[in-house]
N, C-alpha and C. Protein backbone atom coordinates (compact mmCIF):
# COMPACT_ATOMS: atom_id res chain seq x y z
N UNK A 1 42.30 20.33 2.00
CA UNK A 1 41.09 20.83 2.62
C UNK A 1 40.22 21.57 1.61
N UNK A 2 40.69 22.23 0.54
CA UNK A 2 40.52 23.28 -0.28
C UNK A 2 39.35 22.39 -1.45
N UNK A 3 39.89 21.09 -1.68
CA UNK A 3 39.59 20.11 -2.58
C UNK A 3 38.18 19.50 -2.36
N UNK A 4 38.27 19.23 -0.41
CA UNK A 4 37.51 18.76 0.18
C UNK A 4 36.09 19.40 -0.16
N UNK A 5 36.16 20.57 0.77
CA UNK A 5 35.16 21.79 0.10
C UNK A 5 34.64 22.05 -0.85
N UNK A 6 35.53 21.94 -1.99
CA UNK A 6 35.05 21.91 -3.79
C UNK A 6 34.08 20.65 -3.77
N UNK A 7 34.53 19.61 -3.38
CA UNK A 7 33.85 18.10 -3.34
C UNK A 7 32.15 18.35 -3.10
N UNK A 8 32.33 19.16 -1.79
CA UNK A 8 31.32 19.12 -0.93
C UNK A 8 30.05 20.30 -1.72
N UNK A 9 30.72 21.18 -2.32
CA UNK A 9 29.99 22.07 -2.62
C UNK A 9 29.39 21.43 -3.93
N UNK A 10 30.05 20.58 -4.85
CA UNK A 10 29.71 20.26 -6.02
C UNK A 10 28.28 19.37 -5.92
N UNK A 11 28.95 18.62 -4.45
CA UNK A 11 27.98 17.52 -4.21
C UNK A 11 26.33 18.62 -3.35
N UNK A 12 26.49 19.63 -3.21
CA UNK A 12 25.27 20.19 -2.73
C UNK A 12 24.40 21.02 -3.74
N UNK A 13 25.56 21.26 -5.05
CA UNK A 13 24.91 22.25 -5.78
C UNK A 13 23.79 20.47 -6.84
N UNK A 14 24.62 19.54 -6.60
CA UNK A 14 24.13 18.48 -7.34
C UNK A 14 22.77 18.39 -7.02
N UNK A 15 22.55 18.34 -5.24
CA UNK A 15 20.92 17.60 -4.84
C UNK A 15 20.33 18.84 -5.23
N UNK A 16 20.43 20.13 -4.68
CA UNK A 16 19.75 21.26 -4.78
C UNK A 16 19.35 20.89 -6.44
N UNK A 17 20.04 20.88 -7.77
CA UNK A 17 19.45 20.59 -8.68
C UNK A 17 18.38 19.50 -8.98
N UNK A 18 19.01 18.29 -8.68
CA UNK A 18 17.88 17.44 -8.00
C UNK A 18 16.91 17.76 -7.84
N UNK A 19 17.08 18.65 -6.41
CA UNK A 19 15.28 18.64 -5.86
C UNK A 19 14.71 19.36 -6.93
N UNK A 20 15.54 20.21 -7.48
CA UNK A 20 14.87 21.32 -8.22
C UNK A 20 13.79 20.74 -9.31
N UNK A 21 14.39 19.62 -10.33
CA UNK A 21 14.24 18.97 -11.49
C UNK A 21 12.73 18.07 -10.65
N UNK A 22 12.99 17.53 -9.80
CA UNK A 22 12.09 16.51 -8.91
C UNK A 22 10.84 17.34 -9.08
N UNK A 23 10.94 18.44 -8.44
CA UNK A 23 9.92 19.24 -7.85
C UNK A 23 9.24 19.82 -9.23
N UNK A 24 9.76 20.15 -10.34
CA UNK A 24 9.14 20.26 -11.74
C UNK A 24 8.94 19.31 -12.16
N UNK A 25 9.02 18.01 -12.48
CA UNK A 25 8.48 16.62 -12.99
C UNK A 25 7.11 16.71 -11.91
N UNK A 26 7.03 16.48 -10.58
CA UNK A 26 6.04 17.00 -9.92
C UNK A 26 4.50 17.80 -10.53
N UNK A 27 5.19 19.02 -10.73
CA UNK A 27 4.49 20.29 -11.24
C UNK A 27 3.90 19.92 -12.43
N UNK A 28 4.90 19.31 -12.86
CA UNK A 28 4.09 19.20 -14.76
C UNK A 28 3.11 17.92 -14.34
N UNK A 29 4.03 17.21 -13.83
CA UNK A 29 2.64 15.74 -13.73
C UNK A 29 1.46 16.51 -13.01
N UNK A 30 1.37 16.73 -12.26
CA UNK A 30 -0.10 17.47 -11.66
C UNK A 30 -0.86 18.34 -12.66
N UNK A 31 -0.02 18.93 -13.86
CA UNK A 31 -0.85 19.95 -14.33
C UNK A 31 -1.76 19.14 -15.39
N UNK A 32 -0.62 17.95 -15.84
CA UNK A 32 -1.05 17.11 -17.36
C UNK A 32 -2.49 16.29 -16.17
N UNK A 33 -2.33 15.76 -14.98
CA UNK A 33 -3.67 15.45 -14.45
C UNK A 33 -4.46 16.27 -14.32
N UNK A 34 -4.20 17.39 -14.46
CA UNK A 34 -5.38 18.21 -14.37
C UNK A 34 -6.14 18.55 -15.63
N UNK A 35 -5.24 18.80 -16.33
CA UNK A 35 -5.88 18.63 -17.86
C UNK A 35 -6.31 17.52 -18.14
N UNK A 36 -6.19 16.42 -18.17
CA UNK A 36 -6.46 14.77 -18.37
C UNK A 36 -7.81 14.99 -17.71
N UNK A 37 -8.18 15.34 -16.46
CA UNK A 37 -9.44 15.15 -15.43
C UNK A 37 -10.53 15.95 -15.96
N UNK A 38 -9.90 17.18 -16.55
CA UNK A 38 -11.47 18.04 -17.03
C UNK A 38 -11.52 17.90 -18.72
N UNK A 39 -10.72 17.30 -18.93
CA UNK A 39 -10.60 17.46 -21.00
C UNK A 39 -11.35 15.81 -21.17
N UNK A 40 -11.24 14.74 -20.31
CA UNK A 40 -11.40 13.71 -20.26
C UNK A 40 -12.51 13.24 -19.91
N UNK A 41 -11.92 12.92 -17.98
CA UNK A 41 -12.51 12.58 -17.16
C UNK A 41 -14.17 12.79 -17.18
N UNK A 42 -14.14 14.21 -16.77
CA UNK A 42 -15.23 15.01 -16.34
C UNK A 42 -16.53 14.36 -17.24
N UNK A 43 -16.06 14.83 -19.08
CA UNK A 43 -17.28 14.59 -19.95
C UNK A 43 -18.16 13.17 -19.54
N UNK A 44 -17.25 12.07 -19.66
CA UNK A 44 -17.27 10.95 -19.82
C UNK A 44 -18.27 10.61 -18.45
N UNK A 45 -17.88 10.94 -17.41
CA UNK A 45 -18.99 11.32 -16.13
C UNK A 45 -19.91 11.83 -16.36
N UNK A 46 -19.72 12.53 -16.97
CA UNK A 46 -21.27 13.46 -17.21
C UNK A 46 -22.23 12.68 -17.98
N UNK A 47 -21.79 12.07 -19.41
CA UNK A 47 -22.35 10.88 -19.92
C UNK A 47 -22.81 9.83 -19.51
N UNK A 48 -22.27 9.36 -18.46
CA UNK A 48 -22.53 7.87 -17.70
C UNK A 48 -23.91 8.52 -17.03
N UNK A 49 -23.83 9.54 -16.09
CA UNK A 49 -25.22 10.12 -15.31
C UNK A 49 -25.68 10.17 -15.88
N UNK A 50 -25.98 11.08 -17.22
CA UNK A 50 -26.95 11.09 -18.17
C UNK A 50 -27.52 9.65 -18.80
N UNK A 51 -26.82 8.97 -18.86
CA UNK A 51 -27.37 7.51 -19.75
C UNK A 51 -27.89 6.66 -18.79
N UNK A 52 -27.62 6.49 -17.43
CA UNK A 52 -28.41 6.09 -16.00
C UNK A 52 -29.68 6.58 -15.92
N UNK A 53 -29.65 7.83 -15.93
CA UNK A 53 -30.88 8.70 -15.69
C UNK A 53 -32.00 8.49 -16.89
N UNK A 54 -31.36 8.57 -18.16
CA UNK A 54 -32.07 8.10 -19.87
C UNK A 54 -32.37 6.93 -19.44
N UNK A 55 -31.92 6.12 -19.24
CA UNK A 55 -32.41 4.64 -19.24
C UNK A 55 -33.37 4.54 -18.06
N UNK A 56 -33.31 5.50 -16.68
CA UNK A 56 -34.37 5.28 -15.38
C UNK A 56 -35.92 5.68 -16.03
N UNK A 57 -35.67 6.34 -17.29
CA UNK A 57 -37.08 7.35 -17.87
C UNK A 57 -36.87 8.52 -17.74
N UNK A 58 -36.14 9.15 -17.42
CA UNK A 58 -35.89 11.14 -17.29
C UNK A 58 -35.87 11.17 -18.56
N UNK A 59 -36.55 11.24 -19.55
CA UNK A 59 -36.66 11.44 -21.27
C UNK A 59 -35.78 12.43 -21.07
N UNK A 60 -35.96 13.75 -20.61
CA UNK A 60 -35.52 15.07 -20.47
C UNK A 60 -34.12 15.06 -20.65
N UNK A 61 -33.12 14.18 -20.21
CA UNK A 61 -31.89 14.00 -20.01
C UNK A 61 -30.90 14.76 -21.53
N UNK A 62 -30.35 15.69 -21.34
CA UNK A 62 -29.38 15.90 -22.00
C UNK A 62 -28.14 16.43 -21.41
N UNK A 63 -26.93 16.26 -22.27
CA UNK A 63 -25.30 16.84 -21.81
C UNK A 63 -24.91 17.59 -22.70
N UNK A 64 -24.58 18.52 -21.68
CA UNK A 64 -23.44 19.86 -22.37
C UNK A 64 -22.60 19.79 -22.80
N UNK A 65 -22.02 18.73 -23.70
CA UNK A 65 -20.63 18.73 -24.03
C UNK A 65 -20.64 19.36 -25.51
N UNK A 66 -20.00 20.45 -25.93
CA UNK A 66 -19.54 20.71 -27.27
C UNK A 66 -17.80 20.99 -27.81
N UNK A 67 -17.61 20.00 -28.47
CA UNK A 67 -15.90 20.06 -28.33
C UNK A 67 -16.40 19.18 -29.99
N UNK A 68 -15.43 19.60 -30.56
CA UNK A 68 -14.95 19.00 -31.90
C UNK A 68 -14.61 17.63 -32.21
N UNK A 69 -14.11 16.76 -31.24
CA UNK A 69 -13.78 15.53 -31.05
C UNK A 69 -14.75 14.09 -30.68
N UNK A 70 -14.01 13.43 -30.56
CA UNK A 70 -14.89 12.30 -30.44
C UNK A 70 -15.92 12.25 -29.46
N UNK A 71 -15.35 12.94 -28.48
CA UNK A 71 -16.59 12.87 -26.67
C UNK A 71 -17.82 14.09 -27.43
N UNK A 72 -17.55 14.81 -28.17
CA UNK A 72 -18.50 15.79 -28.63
C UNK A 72 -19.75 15.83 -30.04
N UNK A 73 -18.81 14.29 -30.69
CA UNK A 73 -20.05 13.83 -31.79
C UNK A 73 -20.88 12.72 -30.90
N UNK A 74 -19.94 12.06 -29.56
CA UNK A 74 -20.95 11.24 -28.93
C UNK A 74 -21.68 11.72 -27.89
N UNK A 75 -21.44 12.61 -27.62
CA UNK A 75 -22.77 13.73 -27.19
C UNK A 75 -23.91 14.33 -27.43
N UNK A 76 -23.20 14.55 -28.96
CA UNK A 76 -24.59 15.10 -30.21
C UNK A 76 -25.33 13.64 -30.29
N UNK A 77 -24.60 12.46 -30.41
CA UNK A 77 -26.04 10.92 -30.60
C UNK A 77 -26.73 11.13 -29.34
N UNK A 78 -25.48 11.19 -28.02
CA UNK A 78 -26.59 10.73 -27.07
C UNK A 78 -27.81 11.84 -27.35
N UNK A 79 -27.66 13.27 -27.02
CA UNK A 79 -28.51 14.11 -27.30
C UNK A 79 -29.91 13.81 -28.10
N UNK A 80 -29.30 13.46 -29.72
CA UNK A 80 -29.95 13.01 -30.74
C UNK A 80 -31.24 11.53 -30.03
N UNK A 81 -30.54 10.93 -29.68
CA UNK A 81 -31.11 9.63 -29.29
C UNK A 81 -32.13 10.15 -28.22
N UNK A 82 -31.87 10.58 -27.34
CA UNK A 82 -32.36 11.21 -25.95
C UNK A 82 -33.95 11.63 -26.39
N UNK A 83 -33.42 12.54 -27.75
CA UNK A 83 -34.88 13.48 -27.84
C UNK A 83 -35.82 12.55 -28.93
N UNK A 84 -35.18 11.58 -29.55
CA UNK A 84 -36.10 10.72 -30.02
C UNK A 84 -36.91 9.43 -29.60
N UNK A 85 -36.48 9.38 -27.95
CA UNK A 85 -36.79 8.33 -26.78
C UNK A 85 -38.08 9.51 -26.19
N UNK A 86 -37.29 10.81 -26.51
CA UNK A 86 -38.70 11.47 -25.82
C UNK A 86 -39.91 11.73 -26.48
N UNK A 87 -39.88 11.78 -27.58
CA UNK A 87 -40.96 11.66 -28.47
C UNK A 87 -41.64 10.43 -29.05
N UNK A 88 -40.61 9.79 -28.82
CA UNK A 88 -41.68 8.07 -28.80
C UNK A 88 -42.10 7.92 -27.59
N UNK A 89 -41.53 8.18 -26.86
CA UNK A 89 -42.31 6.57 -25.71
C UNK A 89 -43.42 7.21 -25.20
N UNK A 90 -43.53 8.50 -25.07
CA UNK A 90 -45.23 8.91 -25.00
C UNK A 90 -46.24 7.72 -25.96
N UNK A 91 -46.16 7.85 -27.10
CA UNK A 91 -46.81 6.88 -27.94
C UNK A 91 -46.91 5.43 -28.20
N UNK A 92 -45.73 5.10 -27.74
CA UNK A 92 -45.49 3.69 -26.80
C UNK A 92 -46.43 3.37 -26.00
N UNK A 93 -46.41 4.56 -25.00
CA UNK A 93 -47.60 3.69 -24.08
C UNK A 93 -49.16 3.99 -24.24
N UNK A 94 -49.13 4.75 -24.82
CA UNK A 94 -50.97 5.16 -25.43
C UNK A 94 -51.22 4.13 -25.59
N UNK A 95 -50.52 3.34 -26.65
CA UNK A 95 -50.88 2.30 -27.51
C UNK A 95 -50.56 0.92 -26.79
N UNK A 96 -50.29 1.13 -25.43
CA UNK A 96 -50.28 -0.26 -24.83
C UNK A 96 -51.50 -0.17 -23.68
């Protein structure tokens, strides 16, 4: 009976670890999506609106992104590009 019990307890302390381990794989995956969604996601959205809106004619169009990395030198072109669409195409159309 004594054995039985040991069995039983081993086998409860087992799932309880389980859930435990489950429930942190959980935790971390949600956090790495959460980091993934605003380190990522977010910029890359923000870019697409902006380059919709640049291309509808909002010359005005610029994005806030400043980060060291790649989403942040292609921010500085779009930027770059943005304000040199706004200073031409006034003169574009004078002249048409």
């Amino acid at each position: 009976m004594q054995e039985e019990a040991e069995a039983l307890e081993k086998e409860q302390l087992f799932w309880q670890f389980a859930i435990i381990i489950t429930a942190l794989v959980v935790l971390v995956s949600g956090g790495f999506r959460c980091i993934l969604t605003s380190r990522l996601v977010l910029p890359i959205a923000d870019l697409t609106v902006a380059a919709a809106l640049l291309s509808g004619g909002d010359w005005n169009q610029r994005v806030n992104i400043y980060r060291p990395d790649e989403l942040g030198t292609l921010a500085k072109a779009f930027n770059r590009m943005a304000l040199q669409l706004q200073k031409l195409f006034p003169s574009l159309e004078a002249k048409n």
